[in-house]
C-alpha atoms as a PDB file:
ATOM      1  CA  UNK A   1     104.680 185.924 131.008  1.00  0.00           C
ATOM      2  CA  UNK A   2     103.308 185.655 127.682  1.00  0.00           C
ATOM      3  CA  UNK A   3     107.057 185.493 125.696  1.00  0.00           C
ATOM      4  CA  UNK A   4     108.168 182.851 128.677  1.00  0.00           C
ATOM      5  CA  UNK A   5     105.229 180.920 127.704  1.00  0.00           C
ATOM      6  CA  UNK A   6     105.676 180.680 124.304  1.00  0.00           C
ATOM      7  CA  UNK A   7     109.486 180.021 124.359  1.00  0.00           C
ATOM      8  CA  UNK A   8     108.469 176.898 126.408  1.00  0.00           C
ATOM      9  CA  UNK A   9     105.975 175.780 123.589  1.00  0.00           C
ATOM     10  CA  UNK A  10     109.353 176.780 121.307  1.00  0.00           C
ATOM     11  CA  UNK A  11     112.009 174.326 122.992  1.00  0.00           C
ATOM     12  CA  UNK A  12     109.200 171.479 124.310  1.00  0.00           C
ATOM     13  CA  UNK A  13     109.239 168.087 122.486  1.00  0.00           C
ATOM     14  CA  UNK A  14     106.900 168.173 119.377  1.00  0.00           C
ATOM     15  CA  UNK A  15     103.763 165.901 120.635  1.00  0.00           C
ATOM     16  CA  UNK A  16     103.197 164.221 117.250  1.00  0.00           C
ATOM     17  CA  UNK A  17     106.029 161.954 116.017  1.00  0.00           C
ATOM     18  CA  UNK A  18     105.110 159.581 112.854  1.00  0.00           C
ATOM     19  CA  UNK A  19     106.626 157.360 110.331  1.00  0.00           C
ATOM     20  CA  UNK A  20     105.214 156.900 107.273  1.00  0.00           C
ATOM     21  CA  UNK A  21     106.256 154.169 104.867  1.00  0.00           C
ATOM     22  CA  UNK A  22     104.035 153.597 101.548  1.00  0.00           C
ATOM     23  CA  UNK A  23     104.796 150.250  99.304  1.00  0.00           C
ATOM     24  CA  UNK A  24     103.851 149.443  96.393  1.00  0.00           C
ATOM     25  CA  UNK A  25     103.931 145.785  95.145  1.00  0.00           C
ATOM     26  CA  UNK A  26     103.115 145.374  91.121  1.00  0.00           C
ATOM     27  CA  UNK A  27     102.854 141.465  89.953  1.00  0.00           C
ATOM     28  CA  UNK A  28     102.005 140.465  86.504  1.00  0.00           C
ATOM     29  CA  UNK A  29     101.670 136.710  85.447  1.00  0.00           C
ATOM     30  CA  UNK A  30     101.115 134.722  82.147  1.00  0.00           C
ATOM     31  CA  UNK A  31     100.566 131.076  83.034  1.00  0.00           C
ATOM     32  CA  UNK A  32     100.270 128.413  79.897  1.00  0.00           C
ATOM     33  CA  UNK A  33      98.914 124.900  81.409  1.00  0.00           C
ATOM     34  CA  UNK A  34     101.398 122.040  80.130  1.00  0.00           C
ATOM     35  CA  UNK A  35     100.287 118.630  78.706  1.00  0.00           C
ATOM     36  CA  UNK A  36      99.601 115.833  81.187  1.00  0.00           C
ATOM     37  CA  UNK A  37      97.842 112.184  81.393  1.00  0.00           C
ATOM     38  CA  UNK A  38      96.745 110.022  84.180  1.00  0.00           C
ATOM     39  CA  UNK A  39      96.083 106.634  83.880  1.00  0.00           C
ATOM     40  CA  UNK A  40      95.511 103.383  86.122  1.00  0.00           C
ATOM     41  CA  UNK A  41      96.183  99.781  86.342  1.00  0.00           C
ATOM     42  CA  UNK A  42      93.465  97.685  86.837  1.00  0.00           C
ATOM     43  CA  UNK A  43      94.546  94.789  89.562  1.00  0.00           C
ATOM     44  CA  UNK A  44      93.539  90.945  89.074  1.00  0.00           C
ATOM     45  CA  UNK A  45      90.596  89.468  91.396  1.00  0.00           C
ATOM     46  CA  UNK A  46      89.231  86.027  91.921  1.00  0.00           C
ATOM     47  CA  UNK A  47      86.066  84.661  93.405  1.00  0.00           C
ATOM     48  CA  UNK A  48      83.877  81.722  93.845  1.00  0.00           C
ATOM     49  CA  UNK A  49      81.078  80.656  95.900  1.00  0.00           C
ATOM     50  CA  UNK A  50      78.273  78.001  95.248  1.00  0.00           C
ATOM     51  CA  UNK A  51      75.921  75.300  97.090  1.00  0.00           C
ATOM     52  CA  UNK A  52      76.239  71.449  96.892  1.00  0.00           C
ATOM     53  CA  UNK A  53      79.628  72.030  95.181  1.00  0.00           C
ATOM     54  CA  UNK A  54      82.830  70.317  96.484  1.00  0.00           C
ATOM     55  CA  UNK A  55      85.949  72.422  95.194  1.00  0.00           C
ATOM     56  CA  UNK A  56      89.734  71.018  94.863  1.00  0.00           C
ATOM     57  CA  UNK A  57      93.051  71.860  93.686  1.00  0.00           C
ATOM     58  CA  UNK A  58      95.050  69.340  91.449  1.00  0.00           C
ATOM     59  CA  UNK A  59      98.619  70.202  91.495  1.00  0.00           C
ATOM     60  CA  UNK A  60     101.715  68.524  90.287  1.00  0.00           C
ATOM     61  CA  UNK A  61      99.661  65.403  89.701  1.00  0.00           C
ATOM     62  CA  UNK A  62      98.191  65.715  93.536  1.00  0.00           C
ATOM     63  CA  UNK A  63      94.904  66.650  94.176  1.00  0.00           C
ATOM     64  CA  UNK A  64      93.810  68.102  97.514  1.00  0.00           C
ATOM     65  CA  UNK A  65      90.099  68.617  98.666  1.00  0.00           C
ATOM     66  CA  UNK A  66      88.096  70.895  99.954  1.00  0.00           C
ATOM     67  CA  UNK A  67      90.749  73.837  98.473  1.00  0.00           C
ATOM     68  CA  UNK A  68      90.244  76.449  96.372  1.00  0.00           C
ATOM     69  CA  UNK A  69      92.419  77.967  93.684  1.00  0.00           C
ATOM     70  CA  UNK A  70      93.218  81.851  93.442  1.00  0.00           C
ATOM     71  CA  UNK A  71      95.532  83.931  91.936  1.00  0.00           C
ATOM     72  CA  UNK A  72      99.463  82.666  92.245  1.00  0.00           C
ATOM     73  CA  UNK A  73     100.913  86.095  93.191  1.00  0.00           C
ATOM     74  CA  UNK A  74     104.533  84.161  93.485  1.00  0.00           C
ATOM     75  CA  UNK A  75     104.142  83.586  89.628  1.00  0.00           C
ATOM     76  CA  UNK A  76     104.120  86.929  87.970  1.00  0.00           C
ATOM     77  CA  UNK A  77     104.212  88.011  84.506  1.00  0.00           C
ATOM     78  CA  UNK A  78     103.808  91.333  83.507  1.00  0.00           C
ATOM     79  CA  UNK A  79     103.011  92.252  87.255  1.00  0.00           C
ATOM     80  CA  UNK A  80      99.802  89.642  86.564  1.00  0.00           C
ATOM     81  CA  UNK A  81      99.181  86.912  88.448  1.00  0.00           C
ATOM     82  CA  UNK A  82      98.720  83.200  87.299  1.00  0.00           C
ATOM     83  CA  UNK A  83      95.810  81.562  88.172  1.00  0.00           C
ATOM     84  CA  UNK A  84      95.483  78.306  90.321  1.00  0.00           C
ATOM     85  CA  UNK A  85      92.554  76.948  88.771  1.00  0.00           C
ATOM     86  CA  UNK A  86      89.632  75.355  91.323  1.00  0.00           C
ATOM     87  CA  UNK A  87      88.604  71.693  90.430  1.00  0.00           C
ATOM     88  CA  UNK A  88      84.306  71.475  91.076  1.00  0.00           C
ATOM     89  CA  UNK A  89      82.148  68.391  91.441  1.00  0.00           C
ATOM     90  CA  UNK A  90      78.853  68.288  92.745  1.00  0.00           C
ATOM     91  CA  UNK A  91      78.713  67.511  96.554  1.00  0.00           C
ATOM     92  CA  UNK A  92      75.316  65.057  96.260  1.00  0.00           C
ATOM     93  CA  UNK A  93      74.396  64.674  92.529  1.00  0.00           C
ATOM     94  CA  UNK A  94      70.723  64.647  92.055  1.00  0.00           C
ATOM     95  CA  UNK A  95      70.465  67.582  94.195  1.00  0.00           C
ATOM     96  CA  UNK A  96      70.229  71.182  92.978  1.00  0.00           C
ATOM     97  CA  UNK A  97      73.362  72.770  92.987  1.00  0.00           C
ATOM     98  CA  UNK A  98      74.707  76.718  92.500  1.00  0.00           C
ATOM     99  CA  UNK A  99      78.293  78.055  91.507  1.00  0.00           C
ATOM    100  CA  UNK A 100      79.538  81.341  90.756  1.00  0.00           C
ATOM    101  CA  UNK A 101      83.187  81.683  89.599  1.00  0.00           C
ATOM    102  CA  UNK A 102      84.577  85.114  88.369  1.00  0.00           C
ATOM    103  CA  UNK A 103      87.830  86.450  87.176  1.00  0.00           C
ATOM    104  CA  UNK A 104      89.160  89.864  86.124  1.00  0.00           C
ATOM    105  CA  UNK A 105      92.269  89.520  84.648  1.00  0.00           C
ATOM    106  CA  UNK A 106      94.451  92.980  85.253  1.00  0.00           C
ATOM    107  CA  UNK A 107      96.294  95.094  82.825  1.00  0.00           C
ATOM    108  CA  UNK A 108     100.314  93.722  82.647  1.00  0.00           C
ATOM    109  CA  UNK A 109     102.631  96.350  83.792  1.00  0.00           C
ATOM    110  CA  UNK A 110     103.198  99.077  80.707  1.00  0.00           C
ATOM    111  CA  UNK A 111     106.799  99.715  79.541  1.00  0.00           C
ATOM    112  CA  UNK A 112     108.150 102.813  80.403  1.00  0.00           C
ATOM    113  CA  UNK A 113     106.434 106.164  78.578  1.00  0.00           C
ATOM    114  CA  UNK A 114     108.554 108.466  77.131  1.00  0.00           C
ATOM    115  CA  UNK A 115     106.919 111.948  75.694  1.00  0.00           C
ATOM    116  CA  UNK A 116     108.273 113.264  72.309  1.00  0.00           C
ATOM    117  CA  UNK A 117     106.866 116.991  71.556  1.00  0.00           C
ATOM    118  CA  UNK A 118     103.685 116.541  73.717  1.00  0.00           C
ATOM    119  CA  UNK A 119     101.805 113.692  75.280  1.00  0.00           C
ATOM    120  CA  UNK A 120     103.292 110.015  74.536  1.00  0.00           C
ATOM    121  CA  UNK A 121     101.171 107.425  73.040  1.00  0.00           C
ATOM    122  CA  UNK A 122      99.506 105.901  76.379  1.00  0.00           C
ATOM    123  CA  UNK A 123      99.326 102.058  77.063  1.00  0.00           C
ATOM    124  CA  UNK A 124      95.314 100.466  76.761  1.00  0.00           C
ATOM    125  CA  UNK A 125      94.695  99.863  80.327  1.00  0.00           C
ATOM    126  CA  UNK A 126      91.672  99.232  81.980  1.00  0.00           C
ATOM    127  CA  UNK A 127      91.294 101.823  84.672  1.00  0.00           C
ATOM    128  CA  UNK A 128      90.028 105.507  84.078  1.00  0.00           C
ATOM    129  CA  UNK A 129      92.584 107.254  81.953  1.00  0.00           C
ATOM    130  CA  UNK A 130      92.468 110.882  81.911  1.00  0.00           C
ATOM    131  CA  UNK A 131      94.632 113.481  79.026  1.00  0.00           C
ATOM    132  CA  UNK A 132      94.924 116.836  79.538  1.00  0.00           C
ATOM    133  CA  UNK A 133      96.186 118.346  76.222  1.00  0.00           C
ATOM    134  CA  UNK A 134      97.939 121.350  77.989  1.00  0.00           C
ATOM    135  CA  UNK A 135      97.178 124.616  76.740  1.00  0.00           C
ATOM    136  CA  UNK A 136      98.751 127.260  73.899  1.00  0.00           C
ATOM    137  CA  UNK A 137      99.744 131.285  74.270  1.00  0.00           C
ATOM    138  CA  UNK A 138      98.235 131.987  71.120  1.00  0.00           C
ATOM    139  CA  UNK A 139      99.325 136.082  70.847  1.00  0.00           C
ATOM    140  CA  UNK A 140      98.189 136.893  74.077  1.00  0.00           C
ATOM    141  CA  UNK A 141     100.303 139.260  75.845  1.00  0.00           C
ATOM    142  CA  UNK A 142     100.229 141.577  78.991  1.00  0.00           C
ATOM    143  CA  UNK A 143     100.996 144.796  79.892  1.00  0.00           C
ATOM    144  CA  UNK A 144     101.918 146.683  83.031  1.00  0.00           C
ATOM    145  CA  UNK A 145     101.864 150.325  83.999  1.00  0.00           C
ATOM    146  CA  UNK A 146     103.712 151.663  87.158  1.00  0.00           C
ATOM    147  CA  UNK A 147     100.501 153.240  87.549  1.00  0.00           C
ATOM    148  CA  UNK A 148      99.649 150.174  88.467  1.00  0.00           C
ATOM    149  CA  UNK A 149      96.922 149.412  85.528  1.00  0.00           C
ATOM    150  CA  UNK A 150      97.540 145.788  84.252  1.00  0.00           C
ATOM    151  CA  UNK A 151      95.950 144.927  80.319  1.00  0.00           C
ATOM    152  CA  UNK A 152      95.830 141.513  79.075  1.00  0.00           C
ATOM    153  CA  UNK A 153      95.404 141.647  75.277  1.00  0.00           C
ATOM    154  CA  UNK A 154      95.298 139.823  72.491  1.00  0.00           C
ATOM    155  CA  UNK A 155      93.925 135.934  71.897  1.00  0.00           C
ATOM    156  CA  UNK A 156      94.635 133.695  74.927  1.00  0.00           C
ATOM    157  CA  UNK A 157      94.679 129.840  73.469  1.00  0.00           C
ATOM    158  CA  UNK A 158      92.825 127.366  75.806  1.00  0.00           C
ATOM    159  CA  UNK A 159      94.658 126.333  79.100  1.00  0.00           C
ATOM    160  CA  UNK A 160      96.461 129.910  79.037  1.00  0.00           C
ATOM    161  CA  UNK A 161      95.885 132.313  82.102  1.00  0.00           C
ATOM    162  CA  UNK A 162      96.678 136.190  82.603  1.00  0.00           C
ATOM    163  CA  UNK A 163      96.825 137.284  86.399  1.00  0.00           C
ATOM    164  CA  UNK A 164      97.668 141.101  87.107  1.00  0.00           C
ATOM    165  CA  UNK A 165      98.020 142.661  90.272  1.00  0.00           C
ATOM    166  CA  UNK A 166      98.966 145.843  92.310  1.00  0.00           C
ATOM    167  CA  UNK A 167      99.267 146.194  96.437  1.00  0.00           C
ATOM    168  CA  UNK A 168      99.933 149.074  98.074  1.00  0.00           C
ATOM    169  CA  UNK A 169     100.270 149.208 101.323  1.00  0.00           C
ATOM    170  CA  UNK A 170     100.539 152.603 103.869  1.00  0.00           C
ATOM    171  CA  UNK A 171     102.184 152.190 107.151  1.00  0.00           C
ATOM    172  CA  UNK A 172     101.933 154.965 109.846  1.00  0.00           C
ATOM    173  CA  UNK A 173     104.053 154.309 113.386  1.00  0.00           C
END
C-alpha cells in the first residue's frame, strides 16, 4: 500500500505552479533649462465722468450733444486706437462742477522678435515682462551602474538638473 501510495504522489500534478518575471528599468537624465521671455501688451482705456458737465463730440465740422468720445478702434495704428476726443462745457455756470477724464494709451504692436545666440532684445512694453536666462551644463556629468547606482558629479551651472533612477519590479503568477 505504501509503494501504491507514493507512485500516486509520483505521477499526480505538482500543486504549486509559478511564474516569475523580474524587470529592471534603469533611467538616467541631464536636463539644461533653455532661455525664454514673456512679455505683455498693455491695451488702451478711456473714461470720463463728472457733475454739472455737458459733454459733446465735434466731428467733421458737426458737433453733436450730449456724446462722448472714446477710443476709435476702426482707426488703428500700431494695433492702438485713435482717440475721439469729448468736447466739455459746464451744464449751469456758477454752479460747482466735477470732471474726471483718464486715458492710458497702450503699447503699439512690437515687430516680430527674432533670437540670435540667446534671448532677443525685447520691445519696452508696459505690461509685466518676465526673462528667464536659461541655464548652462557647466562639467556636470552623470554616471550609471547596471547595479543600478546613479552619481551625478561634477559642477551643475544654474537651470541644469540631474535625475537618476532604477525600478525593479518582481512579478509572481
Amino acid at each position: 500500500m505504501k509503494k501504491l501510495f507514493a507512485l500516486l504522489l509520483l505521477f499526480s500534478p505538482s500543486v504549486a505552479l509559478a511564474d516569475i518575471t523580474q524587470k529592471f528599468t534603469t533611467s538616467a537624465q541631464i536636463s539644461v533649462d533653455m532661455p525664454y521671455s514673456v512679455t505683455n501688451k498693455l491695451g488702451t482705456t478711456y473714461s470720463i465722468s463728472g457733475n454739472n458737465i455737458t459733454p459733446s463730440v465735434t466731428s467733421g465740422g458737426s458737433t453733436t450733444a450730449q456724446q462722448i468720445g472714446g477710443l476709435n478702434i476702426g482707426s488703428l495704428t500700431a494695433g492702438v486706437p485713435a482717440l475721439i476726443q469729448t468736447d466739455k462745457s459746464v451744464t449751469t455756470a456758477g454752479s460747482a462742477f466735477s470732471l474726471t477724464e483718464a486715458i492710458n494709451m497702450g503699447d503699439a504692436t512690437p515687430s516680430a522678435i527674432t533670437p540670435s545666440s540667446g534671448i532677443a532684445a525685447l520691445p519696452h512694453l508696459s505690461g509685466q515682462t518676465t526673462i528667464g536666462s536659461g541655464g548652462t551644463l557647466g562639467s556636470g556629468a552623470m554616471t550609471s551602474l547596471s547595479s543600478g547606482v546613479h552619481t551625478c558629479s561634477g559642477a551643475f551651472g544654474s537651470g541644469s538638473s540631474c535625475i537618476g533612477s532604477t525600478t525593479v519590479t518582481i512579478t509572481i503568477d
